[in-house]
Protein backbone atom coordinates (compact mmCIF):
# COMPACT_ATOMS: atom_id res chain seq x y z
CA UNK A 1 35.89 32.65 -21.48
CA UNK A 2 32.06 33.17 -21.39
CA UNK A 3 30.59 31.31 -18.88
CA UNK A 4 26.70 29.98 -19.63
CA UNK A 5 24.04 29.87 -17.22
CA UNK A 6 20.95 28.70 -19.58
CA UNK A 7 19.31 29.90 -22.88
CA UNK A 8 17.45 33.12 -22.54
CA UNK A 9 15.29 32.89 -25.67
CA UNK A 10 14.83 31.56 -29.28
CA UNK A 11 13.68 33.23 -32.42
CA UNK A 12 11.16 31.61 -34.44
CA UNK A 13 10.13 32.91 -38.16
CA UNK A 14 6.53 32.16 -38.25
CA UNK A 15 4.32 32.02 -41.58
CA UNK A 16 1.11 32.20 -39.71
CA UNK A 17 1.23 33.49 -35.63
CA UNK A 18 -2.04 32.66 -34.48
CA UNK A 19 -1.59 28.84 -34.95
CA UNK A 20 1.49 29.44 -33.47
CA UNK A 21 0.95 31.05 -30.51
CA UNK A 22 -2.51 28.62 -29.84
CA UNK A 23 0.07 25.65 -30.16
CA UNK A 24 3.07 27.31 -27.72
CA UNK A 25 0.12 28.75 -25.27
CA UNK A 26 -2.27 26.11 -25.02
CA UNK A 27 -0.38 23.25 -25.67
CA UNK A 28 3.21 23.36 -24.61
CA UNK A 29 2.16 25.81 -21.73
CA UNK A 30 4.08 28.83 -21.96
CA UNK A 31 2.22 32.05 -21.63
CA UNK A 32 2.01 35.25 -23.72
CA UNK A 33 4.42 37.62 -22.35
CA UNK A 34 4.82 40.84 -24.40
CA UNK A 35 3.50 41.81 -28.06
CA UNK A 36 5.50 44.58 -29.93
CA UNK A 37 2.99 44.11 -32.68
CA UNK A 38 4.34 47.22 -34.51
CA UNK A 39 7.62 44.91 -35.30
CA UNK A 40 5.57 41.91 -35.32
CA UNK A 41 7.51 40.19 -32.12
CA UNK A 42 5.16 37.82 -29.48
CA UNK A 43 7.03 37.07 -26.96
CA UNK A 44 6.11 33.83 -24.86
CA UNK A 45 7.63 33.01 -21.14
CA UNK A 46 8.74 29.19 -21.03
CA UNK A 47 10.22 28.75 -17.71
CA UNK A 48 12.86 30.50 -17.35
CA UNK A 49 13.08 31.56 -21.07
CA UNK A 50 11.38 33.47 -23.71
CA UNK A 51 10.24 31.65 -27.42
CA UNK A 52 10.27 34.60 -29.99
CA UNK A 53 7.77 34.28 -32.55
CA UNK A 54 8.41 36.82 -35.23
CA UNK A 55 5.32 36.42 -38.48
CA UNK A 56 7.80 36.53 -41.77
CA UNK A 57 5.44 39.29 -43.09
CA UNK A 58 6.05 41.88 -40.30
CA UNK A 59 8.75 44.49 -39.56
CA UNK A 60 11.54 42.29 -37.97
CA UNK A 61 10.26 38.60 -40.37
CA UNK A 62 10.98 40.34 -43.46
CA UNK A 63 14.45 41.02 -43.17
CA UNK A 64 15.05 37.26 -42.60
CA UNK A 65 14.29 36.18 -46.00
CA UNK A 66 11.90 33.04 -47.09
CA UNK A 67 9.31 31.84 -44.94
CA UNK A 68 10.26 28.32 -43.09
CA UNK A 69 9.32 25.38 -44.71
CA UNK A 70 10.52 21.60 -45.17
CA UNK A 71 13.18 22.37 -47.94
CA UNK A 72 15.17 25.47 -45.78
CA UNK A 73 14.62 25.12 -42.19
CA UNK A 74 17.29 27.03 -40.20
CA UNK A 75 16.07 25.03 -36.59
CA UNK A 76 16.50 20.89 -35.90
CA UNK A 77 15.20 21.39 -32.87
CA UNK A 78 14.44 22.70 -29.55
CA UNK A 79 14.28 21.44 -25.60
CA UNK A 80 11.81 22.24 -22.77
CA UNK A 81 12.95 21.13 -19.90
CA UNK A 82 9.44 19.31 -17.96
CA UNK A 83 8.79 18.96 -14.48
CA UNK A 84 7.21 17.36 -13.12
CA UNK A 85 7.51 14.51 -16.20
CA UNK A 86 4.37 12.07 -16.20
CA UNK A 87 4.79 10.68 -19.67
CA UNK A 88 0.58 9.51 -19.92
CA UNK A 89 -0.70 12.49 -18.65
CA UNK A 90 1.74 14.32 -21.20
CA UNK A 91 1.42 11.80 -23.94
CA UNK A 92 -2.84 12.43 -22.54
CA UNK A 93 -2.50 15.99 -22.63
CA UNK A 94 -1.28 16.30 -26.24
CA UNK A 95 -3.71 13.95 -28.14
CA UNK A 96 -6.32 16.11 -26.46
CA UNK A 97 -5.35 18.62 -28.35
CA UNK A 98 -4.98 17.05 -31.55
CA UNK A 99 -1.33 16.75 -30.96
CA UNK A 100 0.74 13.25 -32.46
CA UNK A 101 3.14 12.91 -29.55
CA UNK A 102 6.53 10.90 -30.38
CA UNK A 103 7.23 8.03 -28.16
CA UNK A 104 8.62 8.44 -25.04
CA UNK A 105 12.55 7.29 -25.38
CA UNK A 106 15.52 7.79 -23.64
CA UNK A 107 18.11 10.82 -24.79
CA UNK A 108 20.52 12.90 -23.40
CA UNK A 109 20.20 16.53 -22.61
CA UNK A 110 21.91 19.01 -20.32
CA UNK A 111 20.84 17.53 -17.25
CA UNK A 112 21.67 13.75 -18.29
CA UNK A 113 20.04 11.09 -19.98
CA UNK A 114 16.27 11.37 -18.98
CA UNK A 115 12.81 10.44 -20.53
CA UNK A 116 11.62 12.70 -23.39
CA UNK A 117 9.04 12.95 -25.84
CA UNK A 118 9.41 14.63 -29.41
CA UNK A 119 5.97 16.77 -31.03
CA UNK A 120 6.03 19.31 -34.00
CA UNK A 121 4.09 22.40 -33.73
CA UNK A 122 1.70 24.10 -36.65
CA UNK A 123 4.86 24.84 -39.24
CA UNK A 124 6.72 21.58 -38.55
CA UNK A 125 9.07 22.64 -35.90
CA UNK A 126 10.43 19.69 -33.58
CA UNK A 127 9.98 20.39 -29.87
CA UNK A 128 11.62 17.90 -26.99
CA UNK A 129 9.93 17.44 -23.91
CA UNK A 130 11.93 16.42 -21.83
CA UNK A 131 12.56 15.41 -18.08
CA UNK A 132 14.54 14.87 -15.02
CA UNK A 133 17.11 12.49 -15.67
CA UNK A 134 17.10 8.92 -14.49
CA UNK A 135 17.73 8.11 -10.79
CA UNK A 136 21.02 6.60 -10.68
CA UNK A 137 21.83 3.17 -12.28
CA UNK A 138 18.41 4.36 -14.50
């Protein structure tokens, strides 16, 4: 039996990078990590993990097929795990950058049920902040 410590990375097809990588850089926080640009892979650290972005018109993104979009997304999803979790300085931090944060609810995640916050980035992907879970009797 395989036994999981946490996610290492995810793979994101990408129509356009640069909006991309603004969003998952300056936004979310992570930082640029490597660029392979001759395969068309950015790699960004988040925490403890990598977020793959990989532009559907390079070297790796065309053997993939179609570009994402609304009617064939392969992703629901994805969780960052946020600490420390201020919900108005996120829910602050966001609008400044043009960013329509979700509201803050409840929902559980690996850790236990816990405050989080839902935003899309540039092509429509859903990404959960999210943070410690609730003291006890929360």
């Amino acid at each position: 039996m395989l036994k999981i410590k946490h996610i290492d990375h995810l793979v994101l097809r990408v129509a356009d990078v640069r909006p991309m990588l603004d969003f998952y850089v300056d936004v979310i926080g992570c930082s640029l990590e490597r660029v392979q640009e001759e395969l068309g892979l950015y790699q960004l650290r988040a925490g403890a993990s990598l977020i793959d972005l990989i532009p559907v018109d390079g070297r790796l993104g065309s053997m993939g097929g179609a570009a994402p979009g609304k009617a064939g997304r392969n992703l629901d999803h994805f969780c960052l795990r946020i600490d420390p979790f201020d919900a108005e300085e996120i829910i602050r931090h966001l609008e400044s950058k043009g960013v329509e944060p979700g509201a803050v609810e409840s929902r559980y995640g690996a850790e236990g049920d816990g405050p989080s916050i839902y935003v899309a980035d540039p092509e429509g992907n859903v990404v959960e902040l999210k943070g410690a879970p609730w003291a006890s009797g929360g």
